[in-house]
Protein backbone atom coordinates (compact mmCIF):
# COMPACT_ATOMS: atom_id res chain seq x y z
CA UNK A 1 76.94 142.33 192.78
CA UNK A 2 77.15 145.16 195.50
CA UNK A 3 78.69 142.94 198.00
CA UNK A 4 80.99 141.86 195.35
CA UNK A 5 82.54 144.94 194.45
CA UNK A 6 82.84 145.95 198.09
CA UNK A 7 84.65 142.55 198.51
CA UNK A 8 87.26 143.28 195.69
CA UNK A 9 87.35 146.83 196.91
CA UNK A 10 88.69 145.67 200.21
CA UNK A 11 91.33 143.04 198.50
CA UNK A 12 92.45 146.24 196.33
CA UNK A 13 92.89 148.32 199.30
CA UNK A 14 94.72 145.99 201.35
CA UNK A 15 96.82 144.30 199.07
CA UNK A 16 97.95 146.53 196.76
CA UNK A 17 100.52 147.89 198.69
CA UNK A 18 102.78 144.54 198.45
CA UNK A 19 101.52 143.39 195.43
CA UNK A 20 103.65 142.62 192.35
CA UNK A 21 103.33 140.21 189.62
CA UNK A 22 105.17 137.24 189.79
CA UNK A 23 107.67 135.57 187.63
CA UNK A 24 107.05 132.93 185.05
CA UNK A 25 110.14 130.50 187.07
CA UNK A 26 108.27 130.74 190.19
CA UNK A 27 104.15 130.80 189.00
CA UNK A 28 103.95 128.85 185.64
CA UNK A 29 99.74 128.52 186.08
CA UNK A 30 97.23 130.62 186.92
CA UNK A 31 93.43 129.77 186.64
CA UNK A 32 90.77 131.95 186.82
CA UNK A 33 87.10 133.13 186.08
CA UNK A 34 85.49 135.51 183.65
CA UNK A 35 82.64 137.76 183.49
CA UNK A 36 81.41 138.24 179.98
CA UNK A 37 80.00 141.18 178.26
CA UNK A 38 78.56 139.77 174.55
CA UNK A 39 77.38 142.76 172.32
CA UNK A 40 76.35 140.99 169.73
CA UNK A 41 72.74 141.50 169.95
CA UNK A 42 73.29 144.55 171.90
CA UNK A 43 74.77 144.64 175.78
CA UNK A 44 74.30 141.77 177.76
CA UNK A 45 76.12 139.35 180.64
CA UNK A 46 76.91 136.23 179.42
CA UNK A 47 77.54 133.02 181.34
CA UNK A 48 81.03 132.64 183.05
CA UNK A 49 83.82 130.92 181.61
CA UNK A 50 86.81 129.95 183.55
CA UNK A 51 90.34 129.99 181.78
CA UNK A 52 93.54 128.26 182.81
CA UNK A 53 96.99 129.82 181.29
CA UNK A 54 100.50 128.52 181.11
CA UNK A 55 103.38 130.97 180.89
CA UNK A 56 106.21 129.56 179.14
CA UNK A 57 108.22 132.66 180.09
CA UNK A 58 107.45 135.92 181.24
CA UNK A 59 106.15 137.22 177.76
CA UNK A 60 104.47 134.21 176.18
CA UNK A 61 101.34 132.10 177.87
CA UNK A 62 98.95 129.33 176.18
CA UNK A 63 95.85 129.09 177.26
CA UNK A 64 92.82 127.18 177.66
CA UNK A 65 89.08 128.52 178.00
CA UNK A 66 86.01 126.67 178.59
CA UNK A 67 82.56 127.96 178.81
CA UNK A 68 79.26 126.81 178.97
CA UNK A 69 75.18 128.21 178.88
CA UNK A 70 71.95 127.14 178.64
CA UNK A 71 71.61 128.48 175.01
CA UNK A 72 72.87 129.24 171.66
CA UNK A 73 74.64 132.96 173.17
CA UNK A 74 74.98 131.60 176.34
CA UNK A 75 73.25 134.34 177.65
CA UNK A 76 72.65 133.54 181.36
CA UNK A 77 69.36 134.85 182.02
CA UNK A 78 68.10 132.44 179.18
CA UNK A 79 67.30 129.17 181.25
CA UNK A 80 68.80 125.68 180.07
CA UNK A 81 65.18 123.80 181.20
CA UNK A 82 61.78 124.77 180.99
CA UNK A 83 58.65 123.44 181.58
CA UNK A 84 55.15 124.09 181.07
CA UNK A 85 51.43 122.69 181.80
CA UNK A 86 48.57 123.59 179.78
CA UNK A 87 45.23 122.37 180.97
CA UNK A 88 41.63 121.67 179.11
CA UNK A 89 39.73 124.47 180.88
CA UNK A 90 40.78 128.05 180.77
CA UNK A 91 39.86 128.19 184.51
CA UNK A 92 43.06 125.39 185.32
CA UNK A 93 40.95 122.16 185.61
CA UNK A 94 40.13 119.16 183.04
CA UNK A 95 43.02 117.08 181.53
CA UNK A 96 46.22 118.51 181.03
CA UNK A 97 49.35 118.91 178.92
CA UNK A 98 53.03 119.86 179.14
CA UNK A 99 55.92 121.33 177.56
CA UNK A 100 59.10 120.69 178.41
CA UNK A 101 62.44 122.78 176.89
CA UNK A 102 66.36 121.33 177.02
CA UNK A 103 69.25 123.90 175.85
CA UNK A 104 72.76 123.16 176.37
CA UNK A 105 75.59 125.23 174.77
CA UNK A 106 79.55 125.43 175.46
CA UNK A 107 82.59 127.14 174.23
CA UNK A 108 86.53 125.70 173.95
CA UNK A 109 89.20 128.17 173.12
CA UNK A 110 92.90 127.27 172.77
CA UNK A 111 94.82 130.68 172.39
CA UNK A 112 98.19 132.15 173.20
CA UNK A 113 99.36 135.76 174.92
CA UNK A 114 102.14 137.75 174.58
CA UNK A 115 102.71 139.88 177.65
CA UNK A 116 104.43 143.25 177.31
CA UNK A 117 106.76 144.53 180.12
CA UNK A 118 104.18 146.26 181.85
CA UNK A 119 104.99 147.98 185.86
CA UNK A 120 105.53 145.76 188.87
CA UNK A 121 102.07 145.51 189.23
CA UNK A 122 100.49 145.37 185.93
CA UNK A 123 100.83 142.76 182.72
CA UNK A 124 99.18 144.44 179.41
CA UNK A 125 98.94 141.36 176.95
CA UNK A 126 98.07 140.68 173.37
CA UNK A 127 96.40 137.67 172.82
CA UNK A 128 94.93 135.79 169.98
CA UNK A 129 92.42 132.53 169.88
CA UNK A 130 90.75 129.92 167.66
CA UNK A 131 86.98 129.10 169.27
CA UNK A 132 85.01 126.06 168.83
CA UNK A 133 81.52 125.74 170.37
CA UNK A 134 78.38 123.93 169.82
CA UNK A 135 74.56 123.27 171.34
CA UNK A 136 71.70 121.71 171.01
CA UNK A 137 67.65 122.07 171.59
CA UNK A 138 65.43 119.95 172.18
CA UNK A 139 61.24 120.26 172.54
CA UNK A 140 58.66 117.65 173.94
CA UNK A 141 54.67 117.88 173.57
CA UNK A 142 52.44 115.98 175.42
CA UNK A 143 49.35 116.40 174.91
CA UNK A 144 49.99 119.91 174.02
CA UNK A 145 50.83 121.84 170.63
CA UNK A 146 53.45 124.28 172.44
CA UNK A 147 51.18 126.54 173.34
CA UNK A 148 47.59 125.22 174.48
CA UNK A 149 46.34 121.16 175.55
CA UNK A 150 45.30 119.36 172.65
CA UNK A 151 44.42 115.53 174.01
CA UNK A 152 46.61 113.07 171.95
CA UNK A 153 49.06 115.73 170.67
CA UNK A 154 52.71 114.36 171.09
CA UNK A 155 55.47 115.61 169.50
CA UNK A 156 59.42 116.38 169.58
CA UNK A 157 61.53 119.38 168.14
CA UNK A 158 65.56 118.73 168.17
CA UNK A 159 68.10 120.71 166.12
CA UNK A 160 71.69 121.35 167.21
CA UNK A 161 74.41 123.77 166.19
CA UNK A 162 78.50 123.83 165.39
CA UNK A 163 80.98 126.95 165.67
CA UNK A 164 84.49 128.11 165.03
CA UNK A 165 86.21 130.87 164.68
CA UNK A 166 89.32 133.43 165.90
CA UNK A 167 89.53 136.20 168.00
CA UNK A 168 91.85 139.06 168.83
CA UNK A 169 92.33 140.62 172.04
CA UNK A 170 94.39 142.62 174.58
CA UNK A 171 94.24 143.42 178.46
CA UNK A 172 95.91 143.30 181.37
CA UNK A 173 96.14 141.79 184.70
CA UNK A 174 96.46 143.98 187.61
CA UNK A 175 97.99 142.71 191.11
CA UNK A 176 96.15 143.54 193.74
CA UNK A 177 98.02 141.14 196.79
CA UNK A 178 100.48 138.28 196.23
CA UNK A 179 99.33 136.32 193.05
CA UNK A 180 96.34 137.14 193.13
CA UNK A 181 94.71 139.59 190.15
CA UNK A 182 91.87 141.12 188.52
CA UNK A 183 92.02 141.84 185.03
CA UNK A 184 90.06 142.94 181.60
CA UNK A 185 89.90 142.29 178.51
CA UNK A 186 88.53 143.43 175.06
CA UNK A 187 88.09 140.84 171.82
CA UNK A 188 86.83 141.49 167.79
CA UNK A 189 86.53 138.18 166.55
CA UNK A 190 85.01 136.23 163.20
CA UNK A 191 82.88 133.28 163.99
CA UNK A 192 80.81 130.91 161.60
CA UNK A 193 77.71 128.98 163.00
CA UNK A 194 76.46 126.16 161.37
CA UNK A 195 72.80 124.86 162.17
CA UNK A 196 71.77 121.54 161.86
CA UNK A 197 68.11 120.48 160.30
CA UNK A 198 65.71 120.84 163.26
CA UNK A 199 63.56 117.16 163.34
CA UNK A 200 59.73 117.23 164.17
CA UNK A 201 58.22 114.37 165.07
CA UNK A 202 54.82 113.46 165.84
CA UNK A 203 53.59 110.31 167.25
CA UNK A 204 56.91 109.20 166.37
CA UNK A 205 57.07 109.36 162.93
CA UNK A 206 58.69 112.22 161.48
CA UNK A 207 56.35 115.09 160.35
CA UNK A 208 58.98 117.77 159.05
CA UNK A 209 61.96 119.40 159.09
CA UNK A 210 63.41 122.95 159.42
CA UNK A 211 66.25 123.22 157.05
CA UNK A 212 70.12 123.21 157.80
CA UNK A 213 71.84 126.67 157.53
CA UNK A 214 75.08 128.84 158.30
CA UNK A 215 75.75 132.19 159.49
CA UNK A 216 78.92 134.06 160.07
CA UNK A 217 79.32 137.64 161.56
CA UNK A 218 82.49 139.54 162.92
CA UNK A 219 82.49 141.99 165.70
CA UNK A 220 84.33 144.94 164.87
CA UNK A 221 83.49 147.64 166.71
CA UNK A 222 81.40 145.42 169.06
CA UNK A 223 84.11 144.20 171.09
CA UNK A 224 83.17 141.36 173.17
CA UNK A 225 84.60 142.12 176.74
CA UNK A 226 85.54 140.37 180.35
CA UNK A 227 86.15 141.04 183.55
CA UNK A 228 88.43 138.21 185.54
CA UNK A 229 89.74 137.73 188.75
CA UNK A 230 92.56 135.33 188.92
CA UNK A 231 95.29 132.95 191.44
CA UNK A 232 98.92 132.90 189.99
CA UNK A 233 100.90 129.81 191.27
């Protein structure tokens, strides 16, 4: 992250000079990746997202994001495989068992931006998106309960998950040499989750299920944020 910063430091300081933001009849595109903040559950980085915008003048741009992590946040540090071995003897030998752990999660938003008339090097934007999303989990047991070996144990855990919802926003992006910027910005959004009924199996047959449910929230006054550095062409 250090070297980062002193990397972007040096584009700032060399760049900015000549910098200026381009117009829409010469750079229709620009494509770039995000940093996210999700404060949700508190502050944490979230996995990145990369977003590709089309200005259809210089005020108005549509725009695609896509997104991905290994769970249902998409909280990076949160792995998207796991895997475990018990054994029979607390000492590590006799017969042994495993675990193993598959999360996959992503994110889709199609969303528009009105750009304000900003300075030569600046764009402030409003912006406003519809999200979609979904995930999905999935458990094995082998010879194992999860937790400890048990010989002839087997089982499977799977259970997936559906979102939508909208979001507000505004930022800015801020030329720092010729079409390229970095850039922030700050959402409140409403989202609904829908769970599906998590499936246990064991030897096979079905043993159980965890029950289907939905959840909504909406982050107001728990902005979720970005940081993005961006090519204009």
């Amino acid at each position: 992250m250090k070297k980062f910063m002193i990397f972007v430091s040096a584009l700032t300081l060399s760049g900015t000079m000549f910098a200026q933001k381009p117009a829409s009849d010469d750079s229709h595109y620009s494509l770039e990746g995000l940093a996210n903040l999700n404060t949700v559950d508190g502050m944490s980085w979230t996995a990145p997202s990369l977003r590709l915008r089309y200005f259809v003048n210089d005020n108005i741009a549509a725009r695609v994001q896509f997104g991905f992590g290994g769970d249902g946040t998409s909280v990076a540090g949160v792995p998207s495989t796991e895997s475990y071995t018990y054994f029979e003897n607390p000492d590590g030998t006799g017969a042994s068992g495993t675990q193993e752990i598959k999360r996959g999660a992503y994110n889709l938003q199609l969303g528009a931006e009105y750009h304000l008339k900003g300075t030569e090097k600046m764009s402030p934007y409003f912006a406003l998106g519809v999200n979609l999303g979904g995930g999905s989990y999935d458990e094995k047991w082998t010879n194992s309960d999860g937790t400890s070996y048990v010989n002839g144990l087997n089982a499977t855990v799977a259970g997936g998950y559906s979102t939508f919802g909208v979001s507000l926003g505004a930022g800015f992006d801020y030329y720092i040499a010729e079409n390229l910027y970095l850039g922030l910005e700050m959402n409140l959004s409403r989202s609904n989750v829908s769970y599906d009924a998590g499936v246990v199996t064991v030897g096979g047959a079905v043993a159980g299920y965890e029950p289907a449910y939905k959840e909504s929230y909406t982050n107001i006054g728990a902005a979720h944020g970005s940081i993005r550095i961006g090519w204009r062409f």
